[in-house]
N, C-alpha and C. Protein backbone atom coordinates (compact mmCIF):
# COMPACT_ATOMS: atom_id res chain seq x y z
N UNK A 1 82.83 99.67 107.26
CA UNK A 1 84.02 100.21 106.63
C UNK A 1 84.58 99.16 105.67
N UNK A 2 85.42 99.64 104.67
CA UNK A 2 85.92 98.65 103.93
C UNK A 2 87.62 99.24 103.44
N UNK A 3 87.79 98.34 103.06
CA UNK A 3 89.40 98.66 102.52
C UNK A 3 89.80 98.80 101.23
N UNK A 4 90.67 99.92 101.31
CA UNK A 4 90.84 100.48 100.30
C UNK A 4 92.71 100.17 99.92
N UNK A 5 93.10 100.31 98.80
CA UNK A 5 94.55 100.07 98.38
C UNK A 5 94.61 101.76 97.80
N UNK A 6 95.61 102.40 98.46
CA UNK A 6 96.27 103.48 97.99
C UNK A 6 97.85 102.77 97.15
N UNK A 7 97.71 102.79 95.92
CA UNK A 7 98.70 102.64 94.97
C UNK A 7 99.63 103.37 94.53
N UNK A 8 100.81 103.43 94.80
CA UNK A 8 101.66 105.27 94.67
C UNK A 8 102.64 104.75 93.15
N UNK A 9 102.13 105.25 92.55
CA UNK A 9 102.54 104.64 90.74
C UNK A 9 103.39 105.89 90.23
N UNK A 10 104.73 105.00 90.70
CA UNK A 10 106.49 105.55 90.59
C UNK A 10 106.48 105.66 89.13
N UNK A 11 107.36 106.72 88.46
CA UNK A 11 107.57 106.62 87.10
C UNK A 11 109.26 105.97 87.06
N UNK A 12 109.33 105.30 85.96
CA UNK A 12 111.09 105.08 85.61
C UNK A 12 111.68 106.00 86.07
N UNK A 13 113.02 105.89 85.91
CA UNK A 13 113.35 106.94 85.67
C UNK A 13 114.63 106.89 87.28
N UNK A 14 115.15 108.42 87.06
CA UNK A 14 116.39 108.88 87.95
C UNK A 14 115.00 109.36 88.92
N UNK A 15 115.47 108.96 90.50
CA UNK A 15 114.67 109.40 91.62
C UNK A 15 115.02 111.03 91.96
N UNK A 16 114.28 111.51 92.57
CA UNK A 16 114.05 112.92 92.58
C UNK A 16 115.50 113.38 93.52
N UNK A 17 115.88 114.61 93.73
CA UNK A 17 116.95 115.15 94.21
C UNK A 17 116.68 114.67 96.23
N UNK A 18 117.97 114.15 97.09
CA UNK A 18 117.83 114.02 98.67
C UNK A 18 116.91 114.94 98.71
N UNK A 19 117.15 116.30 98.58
CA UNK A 19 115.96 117.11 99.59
C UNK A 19 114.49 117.04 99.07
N UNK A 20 114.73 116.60 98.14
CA UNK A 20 112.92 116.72 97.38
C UNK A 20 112.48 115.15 98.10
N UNK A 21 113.24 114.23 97.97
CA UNK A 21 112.89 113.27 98.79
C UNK A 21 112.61 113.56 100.04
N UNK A 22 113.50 114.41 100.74
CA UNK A 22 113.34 114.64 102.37
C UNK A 22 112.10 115.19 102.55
N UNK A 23 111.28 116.16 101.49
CA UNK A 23 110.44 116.98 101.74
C UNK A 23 108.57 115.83 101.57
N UNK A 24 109.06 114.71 100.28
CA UNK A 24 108.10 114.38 100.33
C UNK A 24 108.00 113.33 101.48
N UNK A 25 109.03 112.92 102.38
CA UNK A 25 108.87 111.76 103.66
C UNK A 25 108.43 112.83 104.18
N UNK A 26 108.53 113.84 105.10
CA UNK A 26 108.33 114.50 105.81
C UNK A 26 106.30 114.43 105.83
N UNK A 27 106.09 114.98 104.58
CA UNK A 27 104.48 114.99 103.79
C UNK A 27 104.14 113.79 103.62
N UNK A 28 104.90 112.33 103.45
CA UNK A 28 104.02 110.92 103.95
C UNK A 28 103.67 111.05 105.82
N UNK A 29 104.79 111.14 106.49
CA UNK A 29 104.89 111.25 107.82
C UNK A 29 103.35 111.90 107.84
N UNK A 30 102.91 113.01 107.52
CA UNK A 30 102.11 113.93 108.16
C UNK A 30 100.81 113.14 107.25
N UNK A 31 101.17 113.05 106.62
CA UNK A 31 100.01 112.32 105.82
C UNK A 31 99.34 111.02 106.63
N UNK A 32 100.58 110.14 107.00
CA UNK A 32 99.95 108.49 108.13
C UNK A 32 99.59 108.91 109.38
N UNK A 33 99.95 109.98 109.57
CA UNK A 33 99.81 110.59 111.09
C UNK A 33 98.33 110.88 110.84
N UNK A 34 97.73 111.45 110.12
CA UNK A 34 95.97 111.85 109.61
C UNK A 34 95.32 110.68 109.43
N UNK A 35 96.03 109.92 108.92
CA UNK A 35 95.15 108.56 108.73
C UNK A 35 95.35 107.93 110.13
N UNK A 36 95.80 107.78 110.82
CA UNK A 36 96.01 107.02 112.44
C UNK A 36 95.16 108.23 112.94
N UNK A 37 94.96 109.24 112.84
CA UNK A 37 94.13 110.28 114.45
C UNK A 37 93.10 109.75 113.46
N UNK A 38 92.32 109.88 112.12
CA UNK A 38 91.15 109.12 111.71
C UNK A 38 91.14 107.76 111.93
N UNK A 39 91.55 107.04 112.41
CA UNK A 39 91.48 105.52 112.79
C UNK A 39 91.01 104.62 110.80
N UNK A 40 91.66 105.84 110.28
CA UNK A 40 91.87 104.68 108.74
C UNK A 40 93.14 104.40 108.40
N UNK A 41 94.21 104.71 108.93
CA UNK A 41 95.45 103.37 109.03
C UNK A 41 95.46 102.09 109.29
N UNK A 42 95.80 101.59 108.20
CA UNK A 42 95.93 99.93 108.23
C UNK A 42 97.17 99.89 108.04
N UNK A 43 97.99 99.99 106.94
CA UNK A 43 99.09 99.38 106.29
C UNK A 43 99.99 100.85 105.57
N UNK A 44 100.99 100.93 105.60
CA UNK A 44 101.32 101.36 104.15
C UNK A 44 103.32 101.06 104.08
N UNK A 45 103.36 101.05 102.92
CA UNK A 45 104.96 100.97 102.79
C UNK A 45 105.72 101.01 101.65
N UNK A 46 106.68 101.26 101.37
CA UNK A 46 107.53 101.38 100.36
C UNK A 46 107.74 100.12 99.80
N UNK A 47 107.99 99.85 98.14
CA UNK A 47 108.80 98.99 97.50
C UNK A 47 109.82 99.29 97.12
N UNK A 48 110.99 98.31 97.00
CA UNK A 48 111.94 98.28 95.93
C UNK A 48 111.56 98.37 94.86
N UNK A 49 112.90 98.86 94.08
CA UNK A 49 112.27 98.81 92.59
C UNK A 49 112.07 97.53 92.05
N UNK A 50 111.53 97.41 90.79
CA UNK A 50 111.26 96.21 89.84
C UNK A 50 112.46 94.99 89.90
N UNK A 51 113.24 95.70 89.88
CA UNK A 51 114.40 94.75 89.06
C UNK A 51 114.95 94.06 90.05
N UNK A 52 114.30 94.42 91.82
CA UNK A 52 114.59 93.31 92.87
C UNK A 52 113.71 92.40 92.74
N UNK A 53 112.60 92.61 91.95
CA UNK A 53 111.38 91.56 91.87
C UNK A 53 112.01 90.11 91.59
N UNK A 54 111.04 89.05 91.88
CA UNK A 54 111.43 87.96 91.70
C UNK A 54 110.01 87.29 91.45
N UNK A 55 109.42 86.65 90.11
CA UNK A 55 107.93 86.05 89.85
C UNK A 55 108.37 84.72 90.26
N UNK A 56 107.04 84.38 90.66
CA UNK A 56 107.08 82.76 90.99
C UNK A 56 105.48 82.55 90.47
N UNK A 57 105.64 81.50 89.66
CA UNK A 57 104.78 80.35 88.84
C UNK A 57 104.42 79.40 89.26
N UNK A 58 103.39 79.06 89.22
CA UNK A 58 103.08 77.52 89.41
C UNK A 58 103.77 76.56 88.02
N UNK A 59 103.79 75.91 88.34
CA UNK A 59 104.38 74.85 87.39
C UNK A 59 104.08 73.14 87.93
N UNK A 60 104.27 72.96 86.69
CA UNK A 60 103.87 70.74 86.64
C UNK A 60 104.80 70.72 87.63
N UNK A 61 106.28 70.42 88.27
CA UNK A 61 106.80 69.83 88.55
C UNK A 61 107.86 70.86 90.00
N UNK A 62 106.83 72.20 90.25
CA UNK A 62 106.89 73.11 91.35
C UNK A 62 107.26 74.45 90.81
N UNK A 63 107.67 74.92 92.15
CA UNK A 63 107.33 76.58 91.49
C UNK A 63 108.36 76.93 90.38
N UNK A 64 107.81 77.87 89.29
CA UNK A 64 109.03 78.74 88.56
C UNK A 64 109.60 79.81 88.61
N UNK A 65 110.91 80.30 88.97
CA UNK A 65 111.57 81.58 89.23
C UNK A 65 112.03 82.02 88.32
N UNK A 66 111.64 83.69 88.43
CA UNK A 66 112.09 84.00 87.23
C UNK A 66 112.47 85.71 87.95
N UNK A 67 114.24 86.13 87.42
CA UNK A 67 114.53 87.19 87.96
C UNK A 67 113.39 88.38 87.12
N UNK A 68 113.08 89.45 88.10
CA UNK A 68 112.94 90.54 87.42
C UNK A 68 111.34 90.88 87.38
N UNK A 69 110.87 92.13 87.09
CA UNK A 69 109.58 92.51 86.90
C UNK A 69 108.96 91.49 86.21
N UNK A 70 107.54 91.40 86.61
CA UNK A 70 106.30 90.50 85.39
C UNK A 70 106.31 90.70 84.38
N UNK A 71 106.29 92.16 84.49
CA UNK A 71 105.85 93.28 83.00
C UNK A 71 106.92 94.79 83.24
N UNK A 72 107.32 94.81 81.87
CA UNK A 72 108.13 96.17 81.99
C UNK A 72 106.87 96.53 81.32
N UNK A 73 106.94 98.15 82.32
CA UNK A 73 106.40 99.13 81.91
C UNK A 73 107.06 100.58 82.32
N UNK A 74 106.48 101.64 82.09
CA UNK A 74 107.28 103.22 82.34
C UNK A 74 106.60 103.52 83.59
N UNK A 75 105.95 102.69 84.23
CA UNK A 75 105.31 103.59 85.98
C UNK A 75 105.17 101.58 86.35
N UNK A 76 105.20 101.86 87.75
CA UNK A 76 105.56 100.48 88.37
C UNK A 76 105.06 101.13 89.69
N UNK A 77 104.38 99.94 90.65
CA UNK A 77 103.83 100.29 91.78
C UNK A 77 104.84 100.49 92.75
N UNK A 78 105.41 101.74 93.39
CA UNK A 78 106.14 102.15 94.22
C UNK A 78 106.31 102.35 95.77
N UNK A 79 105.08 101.88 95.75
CA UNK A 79 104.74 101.75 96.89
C UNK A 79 102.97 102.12 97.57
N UNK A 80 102.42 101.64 99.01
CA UNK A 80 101.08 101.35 99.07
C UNK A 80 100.59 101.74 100.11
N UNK A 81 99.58 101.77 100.04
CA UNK A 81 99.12 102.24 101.67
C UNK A 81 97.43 101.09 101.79
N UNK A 82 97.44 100.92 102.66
CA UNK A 82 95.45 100.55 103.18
C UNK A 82 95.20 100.71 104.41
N UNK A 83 93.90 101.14 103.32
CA UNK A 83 93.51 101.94 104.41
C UNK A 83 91.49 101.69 105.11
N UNK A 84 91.02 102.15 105.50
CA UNK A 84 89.80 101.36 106.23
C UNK A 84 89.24 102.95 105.59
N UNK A 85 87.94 102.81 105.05
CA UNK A 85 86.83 103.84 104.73
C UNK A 85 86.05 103.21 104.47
N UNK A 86 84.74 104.42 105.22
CA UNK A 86 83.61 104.17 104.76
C UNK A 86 82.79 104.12 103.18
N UNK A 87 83.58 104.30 102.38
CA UNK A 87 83.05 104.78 101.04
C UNK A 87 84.15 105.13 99.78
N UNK A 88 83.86 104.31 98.60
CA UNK A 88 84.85 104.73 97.55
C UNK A 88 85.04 106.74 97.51
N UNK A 89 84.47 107.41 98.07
CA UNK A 89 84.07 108.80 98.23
C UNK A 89 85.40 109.26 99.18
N UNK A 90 85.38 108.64 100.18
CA UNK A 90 86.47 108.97 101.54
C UNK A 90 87.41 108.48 101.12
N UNK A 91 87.32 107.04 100.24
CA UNK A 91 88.79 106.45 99.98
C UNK A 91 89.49 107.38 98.84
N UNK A 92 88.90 108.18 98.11
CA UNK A 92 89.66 108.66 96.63
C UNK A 92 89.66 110.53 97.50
N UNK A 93 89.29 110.91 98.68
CA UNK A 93 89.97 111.89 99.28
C UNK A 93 91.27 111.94 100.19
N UNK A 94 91.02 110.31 100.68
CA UNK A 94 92.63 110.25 100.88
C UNK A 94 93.81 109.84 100.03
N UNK A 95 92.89 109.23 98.77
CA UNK A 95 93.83 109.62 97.40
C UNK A 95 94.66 110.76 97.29
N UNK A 96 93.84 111.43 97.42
CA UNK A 96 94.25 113.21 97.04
C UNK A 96 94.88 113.43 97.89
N UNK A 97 94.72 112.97 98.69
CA UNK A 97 96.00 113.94 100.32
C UNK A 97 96.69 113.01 99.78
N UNK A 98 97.13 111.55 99.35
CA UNK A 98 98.25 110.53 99.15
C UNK A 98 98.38 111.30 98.00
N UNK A 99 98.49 111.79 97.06
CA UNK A 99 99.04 111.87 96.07
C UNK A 99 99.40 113.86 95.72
N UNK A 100 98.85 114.68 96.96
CA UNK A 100 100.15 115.62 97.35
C UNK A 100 100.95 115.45 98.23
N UNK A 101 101.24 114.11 98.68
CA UNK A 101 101.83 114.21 99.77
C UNK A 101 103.16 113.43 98.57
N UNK A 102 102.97 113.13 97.83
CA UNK A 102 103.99 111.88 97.37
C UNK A 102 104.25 113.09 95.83
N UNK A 103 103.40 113.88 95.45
CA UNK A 103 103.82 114.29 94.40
C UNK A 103 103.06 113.08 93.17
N UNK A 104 102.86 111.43 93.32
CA UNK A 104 102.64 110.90 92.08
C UNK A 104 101.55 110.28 92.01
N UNK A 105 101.03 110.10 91.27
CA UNK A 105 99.56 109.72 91.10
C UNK A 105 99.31 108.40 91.98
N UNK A 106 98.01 107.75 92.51
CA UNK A 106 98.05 106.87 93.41
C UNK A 106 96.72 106.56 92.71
N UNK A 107 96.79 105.04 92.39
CA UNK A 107 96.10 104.35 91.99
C UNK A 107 94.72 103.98 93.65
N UNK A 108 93.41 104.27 93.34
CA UNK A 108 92.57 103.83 94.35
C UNK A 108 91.75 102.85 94.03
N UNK A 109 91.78 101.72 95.13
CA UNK A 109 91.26 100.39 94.34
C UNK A 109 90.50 99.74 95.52
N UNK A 110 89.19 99.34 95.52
CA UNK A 110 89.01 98.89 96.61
C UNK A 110 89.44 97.14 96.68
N UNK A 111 89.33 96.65 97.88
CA UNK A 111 89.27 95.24 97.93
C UNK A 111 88.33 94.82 97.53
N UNK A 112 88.31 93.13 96.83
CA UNK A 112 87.29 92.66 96.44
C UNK A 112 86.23 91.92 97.88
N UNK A 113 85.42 92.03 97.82
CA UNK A 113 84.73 91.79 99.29
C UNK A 113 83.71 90.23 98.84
N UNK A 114 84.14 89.41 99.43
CA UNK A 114 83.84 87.88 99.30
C UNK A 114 82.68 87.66 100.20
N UNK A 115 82.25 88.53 100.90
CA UNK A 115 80.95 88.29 101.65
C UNK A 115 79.88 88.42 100.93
């Protein structure tokens, strides 16, 4: 098995109406619940937005802080999931269940594997 990054790629913008939110937690819920009875739950979780970000640099003389996103852009990673599959095949079908369950497109990426 190998691991996969489910990427849930938020657009700018005003967040969707409470109940449309309520409806898509409800559809993550049922969604991690499928991935735990398949034993491919690893990880998943929400971010803050960008603008809680905080970059840190290496630098000559220690780290550099700097408030705010790396990069502005109009979609920002919103949050993630990983997950354990056998195959870029299984990992980009639980794409598809992640990304009706969330309504937004989900970036599928595998890990880089150092063995």
């Amino acid at each position: 098995m190998s691991h996969y990054l489910l990427g849930v790629m938020q657009p700018e913008g005003t967040p969707p109406a409470p109940e449309v939110l309520a409806e898509i937690g409800t559809n993550l819920d049922a969604f991690h619940a499928e991935l735990r009875a398949a034993s491919a739950w690893v990880f998943a979780g929400g971010l803050d937005s960008p603008a809680t970000a905080t970059v840190v640099r290496a630098g000559d003389s220690g780290p550099l802080l700097t408030d705010g996103p790396y990069i502005e852009t109009k979609e920002y990673l919103g949050g993630l999931c990983i997950i354990d599959a056998p195959d870029l095949d299984a990992a980009l079908a639980w794409g598809a269940k992640a990304a009706a369950a969330t309504t937004l497109p989900i970036e599928v990426r595998p890990f880089f594997d150092r063995g």
